[in-house]
C-alpha atoms as a PDB file:
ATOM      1  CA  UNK A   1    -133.269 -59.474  33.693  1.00  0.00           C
ATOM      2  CA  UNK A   2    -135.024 -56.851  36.379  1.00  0.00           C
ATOM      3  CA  UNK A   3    -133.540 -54.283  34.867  1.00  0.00           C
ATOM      4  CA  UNK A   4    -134.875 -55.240  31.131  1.00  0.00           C
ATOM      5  CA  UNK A   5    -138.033 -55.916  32.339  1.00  0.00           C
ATOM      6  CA  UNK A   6    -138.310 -52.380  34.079  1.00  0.00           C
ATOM      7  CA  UNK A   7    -136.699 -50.793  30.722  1.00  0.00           C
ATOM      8  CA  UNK A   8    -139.947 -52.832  28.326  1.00  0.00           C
ATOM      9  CA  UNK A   9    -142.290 -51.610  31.184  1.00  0.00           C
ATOM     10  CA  UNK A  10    -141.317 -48.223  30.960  1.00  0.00           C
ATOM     11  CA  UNK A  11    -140.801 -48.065  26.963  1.00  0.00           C
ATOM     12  CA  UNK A  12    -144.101 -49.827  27.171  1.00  0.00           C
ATOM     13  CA  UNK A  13    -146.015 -47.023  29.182  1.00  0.00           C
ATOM     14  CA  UNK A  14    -144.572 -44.311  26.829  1.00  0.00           C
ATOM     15  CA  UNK A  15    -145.813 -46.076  23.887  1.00  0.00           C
ATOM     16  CA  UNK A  16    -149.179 -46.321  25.198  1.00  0.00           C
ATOM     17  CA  UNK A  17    -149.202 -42.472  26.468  1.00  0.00           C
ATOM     18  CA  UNK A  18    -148.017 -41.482  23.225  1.00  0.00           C
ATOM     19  CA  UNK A  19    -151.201 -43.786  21.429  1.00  0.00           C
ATOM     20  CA  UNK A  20    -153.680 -42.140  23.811  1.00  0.00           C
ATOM     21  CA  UNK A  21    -152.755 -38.375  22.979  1.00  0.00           C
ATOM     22  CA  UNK A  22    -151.949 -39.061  19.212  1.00  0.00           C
ATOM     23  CA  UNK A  23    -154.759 -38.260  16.443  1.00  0.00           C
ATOM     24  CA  UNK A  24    -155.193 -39.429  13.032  1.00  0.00           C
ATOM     25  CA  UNK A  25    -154.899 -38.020   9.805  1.00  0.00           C
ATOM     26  CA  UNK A  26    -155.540 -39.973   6.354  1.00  0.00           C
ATOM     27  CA  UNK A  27    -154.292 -37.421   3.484  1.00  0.00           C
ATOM     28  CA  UNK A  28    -153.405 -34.714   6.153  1.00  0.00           C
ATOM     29  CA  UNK A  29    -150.480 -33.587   8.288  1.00  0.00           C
ATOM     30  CA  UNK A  30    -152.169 -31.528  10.287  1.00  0.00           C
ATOM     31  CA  UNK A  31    -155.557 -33.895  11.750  1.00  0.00           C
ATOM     32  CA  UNK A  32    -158.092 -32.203  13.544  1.00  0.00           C
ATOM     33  CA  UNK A  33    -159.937 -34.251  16.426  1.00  0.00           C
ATOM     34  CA  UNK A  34    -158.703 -37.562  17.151  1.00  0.00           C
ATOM     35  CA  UNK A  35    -159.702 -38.712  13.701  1.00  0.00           C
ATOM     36  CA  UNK A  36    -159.922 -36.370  10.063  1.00  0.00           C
ATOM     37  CA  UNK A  37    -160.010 -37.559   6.959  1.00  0.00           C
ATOM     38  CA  UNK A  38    -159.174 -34.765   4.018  1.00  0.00           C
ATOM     39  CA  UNK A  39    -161.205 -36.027   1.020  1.00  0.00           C
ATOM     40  CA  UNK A  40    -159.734 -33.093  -1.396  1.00  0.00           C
ATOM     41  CA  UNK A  41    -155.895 -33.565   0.548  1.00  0.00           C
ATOM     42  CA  UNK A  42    -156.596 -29.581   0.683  1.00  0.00           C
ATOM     43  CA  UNK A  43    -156.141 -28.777   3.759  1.00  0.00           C
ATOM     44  CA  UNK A  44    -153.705 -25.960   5.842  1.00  0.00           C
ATOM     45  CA  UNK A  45    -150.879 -28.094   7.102  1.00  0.00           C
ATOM     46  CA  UNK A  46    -150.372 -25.766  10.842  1.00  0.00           C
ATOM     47  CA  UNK A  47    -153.360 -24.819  12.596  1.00  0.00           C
ATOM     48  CA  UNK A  48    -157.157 -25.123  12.371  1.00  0.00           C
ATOM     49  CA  UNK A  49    -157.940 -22.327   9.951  1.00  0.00           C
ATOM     50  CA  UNK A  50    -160.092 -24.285   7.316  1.00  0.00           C
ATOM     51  CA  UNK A  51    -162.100 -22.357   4.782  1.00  0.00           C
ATOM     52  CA  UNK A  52    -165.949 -23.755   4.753  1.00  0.00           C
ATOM     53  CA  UNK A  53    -164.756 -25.030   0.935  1.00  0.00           C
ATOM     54  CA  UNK A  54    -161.625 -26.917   2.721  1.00  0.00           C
ATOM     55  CA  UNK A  55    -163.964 -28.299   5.325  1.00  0.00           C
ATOM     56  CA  UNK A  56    -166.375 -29.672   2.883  1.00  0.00           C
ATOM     57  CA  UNK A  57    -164.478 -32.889   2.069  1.00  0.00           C
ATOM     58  CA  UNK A  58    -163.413 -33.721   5.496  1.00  0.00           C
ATOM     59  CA  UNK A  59    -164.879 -36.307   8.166  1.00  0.00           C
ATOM     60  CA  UNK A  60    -163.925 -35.590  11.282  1.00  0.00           C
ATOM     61  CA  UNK A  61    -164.305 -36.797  14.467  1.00  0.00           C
ATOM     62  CA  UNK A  62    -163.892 -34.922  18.275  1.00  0.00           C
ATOM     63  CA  UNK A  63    -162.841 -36.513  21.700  1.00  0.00           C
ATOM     64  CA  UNK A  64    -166.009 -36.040  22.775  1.00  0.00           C
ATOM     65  CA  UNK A  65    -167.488 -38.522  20.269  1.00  0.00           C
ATOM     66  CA  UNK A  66    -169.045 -36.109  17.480  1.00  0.00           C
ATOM     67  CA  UNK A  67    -168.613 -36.654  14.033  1.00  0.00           C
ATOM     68  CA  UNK A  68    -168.608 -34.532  11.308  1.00  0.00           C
ATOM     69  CA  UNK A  69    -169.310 -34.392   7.910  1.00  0.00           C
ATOM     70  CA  UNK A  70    -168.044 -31.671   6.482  1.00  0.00           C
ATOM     71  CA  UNK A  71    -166.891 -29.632   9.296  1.00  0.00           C
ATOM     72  CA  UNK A  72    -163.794 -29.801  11.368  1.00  0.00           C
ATOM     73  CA  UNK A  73    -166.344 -28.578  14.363  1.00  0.00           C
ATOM     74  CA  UNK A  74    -169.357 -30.839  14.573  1.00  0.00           C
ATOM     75  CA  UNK A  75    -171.289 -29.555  17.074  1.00  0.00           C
ATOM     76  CA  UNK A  76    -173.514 -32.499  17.810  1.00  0.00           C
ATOM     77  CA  UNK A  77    -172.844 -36.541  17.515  1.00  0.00           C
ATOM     78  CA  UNK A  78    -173.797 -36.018  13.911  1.00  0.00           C
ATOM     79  CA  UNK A  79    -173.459 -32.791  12.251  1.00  0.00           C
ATOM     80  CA  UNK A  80    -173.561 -32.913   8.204  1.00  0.00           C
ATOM     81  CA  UNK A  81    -172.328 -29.444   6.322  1.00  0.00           C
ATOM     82  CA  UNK A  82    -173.109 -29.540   2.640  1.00  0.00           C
ATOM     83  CA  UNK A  83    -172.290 -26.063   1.661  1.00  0.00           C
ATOM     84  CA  UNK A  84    -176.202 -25.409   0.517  1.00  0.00           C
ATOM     85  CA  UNK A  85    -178.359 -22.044   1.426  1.00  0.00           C
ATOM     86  CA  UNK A  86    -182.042 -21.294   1.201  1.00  0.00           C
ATOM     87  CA  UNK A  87    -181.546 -20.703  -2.304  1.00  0.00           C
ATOM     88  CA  UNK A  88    -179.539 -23.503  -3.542  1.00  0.00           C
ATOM     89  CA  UNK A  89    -179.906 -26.296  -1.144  1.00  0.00           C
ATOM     90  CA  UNK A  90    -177.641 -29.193  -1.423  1.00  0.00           C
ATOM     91  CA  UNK A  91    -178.981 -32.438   0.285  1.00  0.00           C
ATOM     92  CA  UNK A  92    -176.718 -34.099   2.354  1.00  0.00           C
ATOM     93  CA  UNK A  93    -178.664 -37.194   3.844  1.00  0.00           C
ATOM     94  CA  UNK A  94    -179.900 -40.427   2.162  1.00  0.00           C
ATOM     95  CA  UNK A  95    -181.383 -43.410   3.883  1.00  0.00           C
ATOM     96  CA  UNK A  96    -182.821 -46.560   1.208  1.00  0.00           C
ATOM     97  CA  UNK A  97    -184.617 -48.738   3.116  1.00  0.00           C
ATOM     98  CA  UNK A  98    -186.914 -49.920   1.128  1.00  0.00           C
ATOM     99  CA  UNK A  99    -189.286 -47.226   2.688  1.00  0.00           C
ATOM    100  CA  UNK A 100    -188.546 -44.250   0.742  1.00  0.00           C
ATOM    101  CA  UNK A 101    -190.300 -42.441  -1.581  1.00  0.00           C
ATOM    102  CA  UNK A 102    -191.968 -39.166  -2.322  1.00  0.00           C
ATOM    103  CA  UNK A 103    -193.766 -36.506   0.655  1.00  0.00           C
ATOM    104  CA  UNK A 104    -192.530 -39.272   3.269  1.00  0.00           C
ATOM    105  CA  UNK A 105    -190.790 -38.580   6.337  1.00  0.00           C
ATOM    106  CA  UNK A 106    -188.537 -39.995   8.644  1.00  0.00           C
ATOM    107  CA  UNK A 107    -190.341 -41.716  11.346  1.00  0.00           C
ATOM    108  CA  UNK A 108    -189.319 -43.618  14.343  1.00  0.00           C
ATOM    109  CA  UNK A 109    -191.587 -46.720  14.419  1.00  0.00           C
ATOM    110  CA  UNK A 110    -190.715 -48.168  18.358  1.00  0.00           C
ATOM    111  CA  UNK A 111    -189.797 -46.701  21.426  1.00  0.00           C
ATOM    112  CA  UNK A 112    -186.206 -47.661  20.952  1.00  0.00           C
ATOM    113  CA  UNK A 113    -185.820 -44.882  18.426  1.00  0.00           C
ATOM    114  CA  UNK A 114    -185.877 -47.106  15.103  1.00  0.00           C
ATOM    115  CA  UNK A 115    -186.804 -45.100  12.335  1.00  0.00           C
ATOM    116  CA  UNK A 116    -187.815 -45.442   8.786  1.00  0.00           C
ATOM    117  CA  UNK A 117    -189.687 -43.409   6.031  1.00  0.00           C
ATOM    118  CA  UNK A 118    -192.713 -42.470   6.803  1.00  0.00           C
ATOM    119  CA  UNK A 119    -195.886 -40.679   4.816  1.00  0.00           C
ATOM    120  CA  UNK A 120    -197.650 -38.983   6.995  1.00  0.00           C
ATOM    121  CA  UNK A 121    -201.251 -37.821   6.316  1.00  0.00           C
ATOM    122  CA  UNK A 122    -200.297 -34.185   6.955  1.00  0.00           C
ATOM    123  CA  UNK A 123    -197.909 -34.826   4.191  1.00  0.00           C
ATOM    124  CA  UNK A 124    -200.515 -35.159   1.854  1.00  0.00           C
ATOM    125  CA  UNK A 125    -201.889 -31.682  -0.708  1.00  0.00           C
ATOM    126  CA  UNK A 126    -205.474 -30.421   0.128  1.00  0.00           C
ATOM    127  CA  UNK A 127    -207.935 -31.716  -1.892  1.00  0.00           C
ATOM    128  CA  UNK A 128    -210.934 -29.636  -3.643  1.00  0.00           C
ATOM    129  CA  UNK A 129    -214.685 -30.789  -3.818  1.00  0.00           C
ATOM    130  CA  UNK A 130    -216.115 -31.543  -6.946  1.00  0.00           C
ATOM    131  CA  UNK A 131    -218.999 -28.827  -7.697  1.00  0.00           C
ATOM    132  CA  UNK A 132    -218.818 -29.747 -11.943  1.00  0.00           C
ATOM    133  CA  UNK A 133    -222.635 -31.405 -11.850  1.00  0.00           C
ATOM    134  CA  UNK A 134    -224.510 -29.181 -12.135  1.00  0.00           C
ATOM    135  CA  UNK A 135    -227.293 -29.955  -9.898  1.00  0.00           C
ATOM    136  CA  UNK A 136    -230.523 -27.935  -8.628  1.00  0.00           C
ATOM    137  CA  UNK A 137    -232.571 -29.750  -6.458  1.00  0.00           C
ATOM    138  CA  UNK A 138    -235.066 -29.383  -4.166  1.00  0.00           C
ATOM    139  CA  UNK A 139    -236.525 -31.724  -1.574  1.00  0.00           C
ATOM    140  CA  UNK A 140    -239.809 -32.923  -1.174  1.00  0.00           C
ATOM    141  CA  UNK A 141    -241.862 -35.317   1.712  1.00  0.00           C
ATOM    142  CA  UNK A 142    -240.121 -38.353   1.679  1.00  0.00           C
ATOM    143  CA  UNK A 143    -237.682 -38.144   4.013  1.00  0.00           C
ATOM    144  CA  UNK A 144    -234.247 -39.613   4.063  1.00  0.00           C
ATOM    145  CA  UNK A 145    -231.317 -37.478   1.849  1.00  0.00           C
ATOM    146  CA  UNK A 146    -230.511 -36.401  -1.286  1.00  0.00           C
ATOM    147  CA  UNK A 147    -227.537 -36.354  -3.213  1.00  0.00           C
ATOM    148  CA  UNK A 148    -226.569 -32.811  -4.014  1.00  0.00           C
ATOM    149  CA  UNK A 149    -224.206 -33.266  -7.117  1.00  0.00           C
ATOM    150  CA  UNK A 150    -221.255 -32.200  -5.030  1.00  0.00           C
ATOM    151  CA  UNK A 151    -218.617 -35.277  -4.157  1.00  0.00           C
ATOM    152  CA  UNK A 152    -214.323 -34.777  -2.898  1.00  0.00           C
ATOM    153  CA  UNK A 153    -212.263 -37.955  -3.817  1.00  0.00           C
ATOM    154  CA  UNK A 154    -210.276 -38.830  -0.620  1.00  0.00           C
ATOM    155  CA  UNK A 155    -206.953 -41.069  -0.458  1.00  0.00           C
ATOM    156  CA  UNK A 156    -206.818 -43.308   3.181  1.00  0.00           C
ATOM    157  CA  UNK A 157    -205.805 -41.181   6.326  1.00  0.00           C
ATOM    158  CA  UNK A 158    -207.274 -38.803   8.257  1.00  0.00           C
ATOM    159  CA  UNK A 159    -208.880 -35.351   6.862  1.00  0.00           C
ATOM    160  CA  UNK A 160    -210.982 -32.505   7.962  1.00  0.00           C
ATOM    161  CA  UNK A 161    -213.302 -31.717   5.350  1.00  0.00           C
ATOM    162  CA  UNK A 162    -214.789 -28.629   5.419  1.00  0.00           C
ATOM    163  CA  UNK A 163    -217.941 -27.305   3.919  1.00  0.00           C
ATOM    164  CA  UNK A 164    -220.137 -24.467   3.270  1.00  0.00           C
ATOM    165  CA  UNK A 165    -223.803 -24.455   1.187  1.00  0.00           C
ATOM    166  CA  UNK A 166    -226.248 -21.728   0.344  1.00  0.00           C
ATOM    167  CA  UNK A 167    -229.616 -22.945   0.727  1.00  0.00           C
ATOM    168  CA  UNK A 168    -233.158 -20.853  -0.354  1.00  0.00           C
ATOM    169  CA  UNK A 169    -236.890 -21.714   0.571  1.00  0.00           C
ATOM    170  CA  UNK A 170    -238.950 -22.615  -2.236  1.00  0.00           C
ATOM    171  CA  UNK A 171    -240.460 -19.573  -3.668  1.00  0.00           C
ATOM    172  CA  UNK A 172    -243.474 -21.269  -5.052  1.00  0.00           C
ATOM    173  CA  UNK A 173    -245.430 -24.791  -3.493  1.00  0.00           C
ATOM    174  CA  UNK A 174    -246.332 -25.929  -0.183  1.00  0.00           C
ATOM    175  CA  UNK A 175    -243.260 -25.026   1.297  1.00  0.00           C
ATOM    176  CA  UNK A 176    -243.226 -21.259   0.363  1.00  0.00           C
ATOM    177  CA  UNK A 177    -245.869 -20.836   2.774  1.00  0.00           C
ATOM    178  CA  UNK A 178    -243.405 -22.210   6.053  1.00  0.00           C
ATOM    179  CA  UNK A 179    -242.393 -19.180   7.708  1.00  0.00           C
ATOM    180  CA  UNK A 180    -241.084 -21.526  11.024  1.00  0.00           C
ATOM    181  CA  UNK A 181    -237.356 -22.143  11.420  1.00  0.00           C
ATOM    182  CA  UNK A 182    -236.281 -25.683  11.282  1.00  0.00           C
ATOM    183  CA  UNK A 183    -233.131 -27.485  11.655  1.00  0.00           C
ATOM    184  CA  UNK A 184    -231.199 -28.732   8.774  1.00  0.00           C
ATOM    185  CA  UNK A 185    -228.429 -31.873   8.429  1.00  0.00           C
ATOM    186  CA  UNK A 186    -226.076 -32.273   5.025  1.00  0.00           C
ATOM    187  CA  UNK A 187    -223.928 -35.318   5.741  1.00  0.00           C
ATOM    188  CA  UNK A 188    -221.184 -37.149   4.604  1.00  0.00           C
ATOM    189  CA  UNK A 189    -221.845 -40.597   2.095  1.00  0.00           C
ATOM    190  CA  UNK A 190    -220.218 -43.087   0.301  1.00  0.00           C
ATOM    191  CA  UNK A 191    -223.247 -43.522  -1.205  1.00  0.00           C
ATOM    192  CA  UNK A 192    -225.551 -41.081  -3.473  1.00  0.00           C
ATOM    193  CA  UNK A 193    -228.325 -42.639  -2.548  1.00  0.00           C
ATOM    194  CA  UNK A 194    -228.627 -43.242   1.028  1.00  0.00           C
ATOM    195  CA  UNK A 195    -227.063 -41.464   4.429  1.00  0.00           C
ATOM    196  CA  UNK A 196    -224.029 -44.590   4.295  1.00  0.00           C
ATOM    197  CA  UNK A 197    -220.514 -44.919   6.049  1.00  0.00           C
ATOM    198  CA  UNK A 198    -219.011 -47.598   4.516  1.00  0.00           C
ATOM    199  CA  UNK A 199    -215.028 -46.874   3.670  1.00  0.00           C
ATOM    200  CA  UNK A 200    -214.673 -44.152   6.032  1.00  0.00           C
ATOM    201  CA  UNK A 201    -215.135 -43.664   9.801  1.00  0.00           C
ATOM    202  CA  UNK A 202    -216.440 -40.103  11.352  1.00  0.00           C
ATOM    203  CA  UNK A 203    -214.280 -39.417  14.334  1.00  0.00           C
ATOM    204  CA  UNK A 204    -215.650 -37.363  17.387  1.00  0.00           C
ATOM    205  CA  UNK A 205    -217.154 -37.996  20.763  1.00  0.00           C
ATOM    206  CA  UNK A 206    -221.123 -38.247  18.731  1.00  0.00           C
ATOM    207  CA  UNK A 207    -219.860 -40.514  15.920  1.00  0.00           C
ATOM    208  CA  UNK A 208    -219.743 -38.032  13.603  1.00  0.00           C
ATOM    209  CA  UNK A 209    -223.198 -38.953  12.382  1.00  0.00           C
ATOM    210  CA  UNK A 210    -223.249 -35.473  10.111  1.00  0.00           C
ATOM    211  CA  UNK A 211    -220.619 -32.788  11.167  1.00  0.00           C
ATOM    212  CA  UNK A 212    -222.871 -29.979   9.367  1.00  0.00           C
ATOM    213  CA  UNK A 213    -226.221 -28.683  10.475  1.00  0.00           C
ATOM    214  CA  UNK A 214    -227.435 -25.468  10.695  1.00  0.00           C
ATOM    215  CA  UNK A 215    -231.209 -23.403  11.224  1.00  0.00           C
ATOM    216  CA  UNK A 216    -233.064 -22.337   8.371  1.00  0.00           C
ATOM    217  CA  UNK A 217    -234.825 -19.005   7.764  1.00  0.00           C
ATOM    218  CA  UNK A 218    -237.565 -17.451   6.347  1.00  0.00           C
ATOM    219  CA  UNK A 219    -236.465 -13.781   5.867  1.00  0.00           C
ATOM    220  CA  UNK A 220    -237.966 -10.699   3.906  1.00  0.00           C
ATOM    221  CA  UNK A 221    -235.486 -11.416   0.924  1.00  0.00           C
ATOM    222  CA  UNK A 222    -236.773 -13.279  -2.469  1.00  0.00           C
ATOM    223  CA  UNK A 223    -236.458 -16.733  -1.435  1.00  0.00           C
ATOM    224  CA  UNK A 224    -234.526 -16.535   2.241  1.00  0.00           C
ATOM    225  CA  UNK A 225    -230.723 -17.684   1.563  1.00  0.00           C
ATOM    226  CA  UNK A 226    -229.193 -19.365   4.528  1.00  0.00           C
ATOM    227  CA  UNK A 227    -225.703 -20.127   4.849  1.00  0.00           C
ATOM    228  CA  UNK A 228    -224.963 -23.849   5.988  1.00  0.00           C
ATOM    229  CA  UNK A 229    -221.477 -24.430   6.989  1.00  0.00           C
ATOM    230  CA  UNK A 230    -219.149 -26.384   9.082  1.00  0.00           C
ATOM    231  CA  UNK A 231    -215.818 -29.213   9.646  1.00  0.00           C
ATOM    232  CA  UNK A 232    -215.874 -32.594   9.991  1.00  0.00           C
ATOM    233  CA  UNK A 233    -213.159 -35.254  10.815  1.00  0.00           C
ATOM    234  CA  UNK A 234    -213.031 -38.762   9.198  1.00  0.00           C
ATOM    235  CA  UNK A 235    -211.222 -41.414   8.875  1.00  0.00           C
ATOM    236  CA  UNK A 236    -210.725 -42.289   5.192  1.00  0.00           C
ATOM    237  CA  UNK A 237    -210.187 -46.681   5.244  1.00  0.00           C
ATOM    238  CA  UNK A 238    -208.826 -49.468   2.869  1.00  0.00           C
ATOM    239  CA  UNK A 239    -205.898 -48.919   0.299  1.00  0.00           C
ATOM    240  CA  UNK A 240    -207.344 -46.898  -2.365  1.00  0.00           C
ATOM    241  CA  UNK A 241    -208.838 -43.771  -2.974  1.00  0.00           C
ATOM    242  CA  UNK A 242    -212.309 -43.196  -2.690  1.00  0.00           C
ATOM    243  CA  UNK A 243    -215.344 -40.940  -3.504  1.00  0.00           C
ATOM    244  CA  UNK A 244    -217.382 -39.194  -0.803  1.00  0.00           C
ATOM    245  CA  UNK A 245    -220.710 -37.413  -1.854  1.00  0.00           C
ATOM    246  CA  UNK A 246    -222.725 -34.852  -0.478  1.00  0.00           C
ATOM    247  CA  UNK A 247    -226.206 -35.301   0.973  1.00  0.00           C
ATOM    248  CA  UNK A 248    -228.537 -33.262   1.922  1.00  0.00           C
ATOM    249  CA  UNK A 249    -231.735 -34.071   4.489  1.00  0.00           C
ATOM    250  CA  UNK A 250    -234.981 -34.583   2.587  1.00  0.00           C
ATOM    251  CA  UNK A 251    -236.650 -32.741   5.035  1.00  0.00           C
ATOM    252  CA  UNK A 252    -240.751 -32.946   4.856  1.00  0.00           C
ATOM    253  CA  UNK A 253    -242.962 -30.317   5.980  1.00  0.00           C
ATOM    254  CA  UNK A 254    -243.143 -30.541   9.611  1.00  0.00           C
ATOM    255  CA  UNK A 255    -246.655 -29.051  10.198  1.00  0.00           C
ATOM    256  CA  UNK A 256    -249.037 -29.778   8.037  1.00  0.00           C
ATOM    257  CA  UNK A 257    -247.042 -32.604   6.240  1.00  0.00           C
ATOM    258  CA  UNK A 258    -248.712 -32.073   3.089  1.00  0.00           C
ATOM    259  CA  UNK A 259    -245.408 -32.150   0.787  1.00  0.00           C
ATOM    260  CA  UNK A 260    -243.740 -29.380  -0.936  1.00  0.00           C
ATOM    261  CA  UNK A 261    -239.994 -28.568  -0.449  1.00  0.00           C
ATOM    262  CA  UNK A 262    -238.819 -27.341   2.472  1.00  0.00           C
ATOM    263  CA  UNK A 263    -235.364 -25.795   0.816  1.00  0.00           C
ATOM    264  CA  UNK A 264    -233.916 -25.179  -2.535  1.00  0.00           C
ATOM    265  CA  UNK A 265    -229.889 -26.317  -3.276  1.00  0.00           C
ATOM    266  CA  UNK A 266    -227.818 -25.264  -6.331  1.00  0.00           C
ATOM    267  CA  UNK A 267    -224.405 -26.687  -6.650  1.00  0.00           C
ATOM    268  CA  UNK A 268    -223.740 -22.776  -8.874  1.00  0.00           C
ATOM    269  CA  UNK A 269    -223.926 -20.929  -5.941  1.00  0.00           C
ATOM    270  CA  UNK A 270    -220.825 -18.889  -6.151  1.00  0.00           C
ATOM    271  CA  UNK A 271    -220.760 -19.268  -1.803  1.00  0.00           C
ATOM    272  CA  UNK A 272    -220.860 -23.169  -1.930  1.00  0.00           C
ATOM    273  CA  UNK A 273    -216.851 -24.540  -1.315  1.00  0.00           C
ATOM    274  CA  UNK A 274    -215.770 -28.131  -0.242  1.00  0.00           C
ATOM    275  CA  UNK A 275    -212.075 -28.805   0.613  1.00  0.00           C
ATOM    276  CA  UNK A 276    -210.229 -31.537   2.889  1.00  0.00           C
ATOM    277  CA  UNK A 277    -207.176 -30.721   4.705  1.00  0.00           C
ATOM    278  CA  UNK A 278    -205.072 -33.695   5.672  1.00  0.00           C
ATOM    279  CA  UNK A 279    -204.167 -34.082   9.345  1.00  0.00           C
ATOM    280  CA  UNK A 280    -202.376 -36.735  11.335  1.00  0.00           C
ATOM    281  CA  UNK A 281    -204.406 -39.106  13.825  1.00  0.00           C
END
């Protein structure tokens, strides 16, 4: 009985050497790692010479723990060959979690490294103002703003919306007369009406209470262009798109205030441009 019992205990250690060195191949004599899989049963059957085609159709996985897809030498603990180029891309990854869908991205969404799809805002295109009203306007001595006939539609996120407007002094009134500099505002409304934030939030350390501002001139030249320009970051709100317009301050005469305009605004100014560019928070 001793002598049995020593014979199973050595056959028994040789077994389990033998299952610890071994590899496994499904549709392949000749498996490379400690686990391949030949898809296409095209594989060499002696050595590791695999052409990139014969490699395309095999899942293979090293001592070390990487797997591959499509390579006999993944290089990390996932590493997926599809055989695509620059030119011809060939995808080779698909998650459906109920997530997906187009411009997102894969996003990890807690600290344990969960991820799902994700659109970010600086997934989103650029979006152009709206200059088709036409719209000349001047302003006159009642204070507050004016709409200038220029609007952008924004979807929710966060953008930088840039800006640029050619302004002009009044060549004729009250106001041709000013020859001081003054400071101008053009601000940012969801209204076309009055100076209003409702739907979207300025971000920035003032509040973002108008992002553009700018001196104004009187200069030699027929009617004194200035150039207005500048950025501005806000937070777009709710679920839905939504229209942001253009006002300008309805600057008064500051001494005497006996009315006129101050400046002159046409939305047909070929230097006038209004564009958002999406960012993430």
């Amino acid at each position: 009985n001793m002598k049995n019992n020593i014979k199973f205990i050595f056959l028994a250690l040789i077994l389990l050497s033998g299952t610890a060195f071994s590899q496994v191949g499904i549709n392949t004599k000749n498996p490379q790692g400690v686990f391949n899989i030949d898809g296409g049963k095209d594989n060499p059957e002696t050595g590791n010479a695999h052409t990139a085609e014969q490699q395309l159709n095999d899942l293979t996985v090293l001592d070390n723990g990487n797997m591959g897809l499509g390579t006999i030498n993944p290089s990390h603990k996932v590493h997926i060959v599809t055989g695509g180029d620059a030119t011809t891309p060939v995808r080779g990854f698909k998650l459906t979690d109920g997530n997906e869908g187009d411009q997102r991205v894969l996003a990890t969404i807690s600290g344990a490294g969960i991820g799902t799809w994700k659109k970010l805002d600086a997934t989103k295109k650029l979006v152009e103002g709206d200059f088709s009203a036409v719209s000349h306007i001047t302003s006159d001595n009642s204070g507050g703003a004016k709409y200038s006939g220029a609007k952008i539609t924004l979807t929710p996120g966060v953008w930088i919306v840039n800006l640029g407007m050619t302004f002009y002094y009044p060549t004729t009134g009250a106001g041709s007369t000013y020859e001081n500099p003054y400071w101008l505002h053009v601000y940012l409304s969801t209204s076309t009406t009055t100076n209003t934030k409702a739907g979207y939030t300025p971000l920035g350390p003032s509040g973002g209470n108008s992002g553009y501002a700018g001196v104004i001139l009187k200069t030699t030249d027929p009617g004194s262009p200035n150039f207005l320009s500048g950025s501005m970051v806000i937070r777009v709100n709710g679920t839905d798109p939504r229209e942001i317009y253009v006002l300008i301050e309805n600057k008064s005469l500051v001494s005497p205030a006996t009315g006129g305009s101050m400046w002159g605004y046409n939305n047909s100014s070929w230097e006038n441009y209004l564009y958002a560019i999406p960012v993430n928070e």
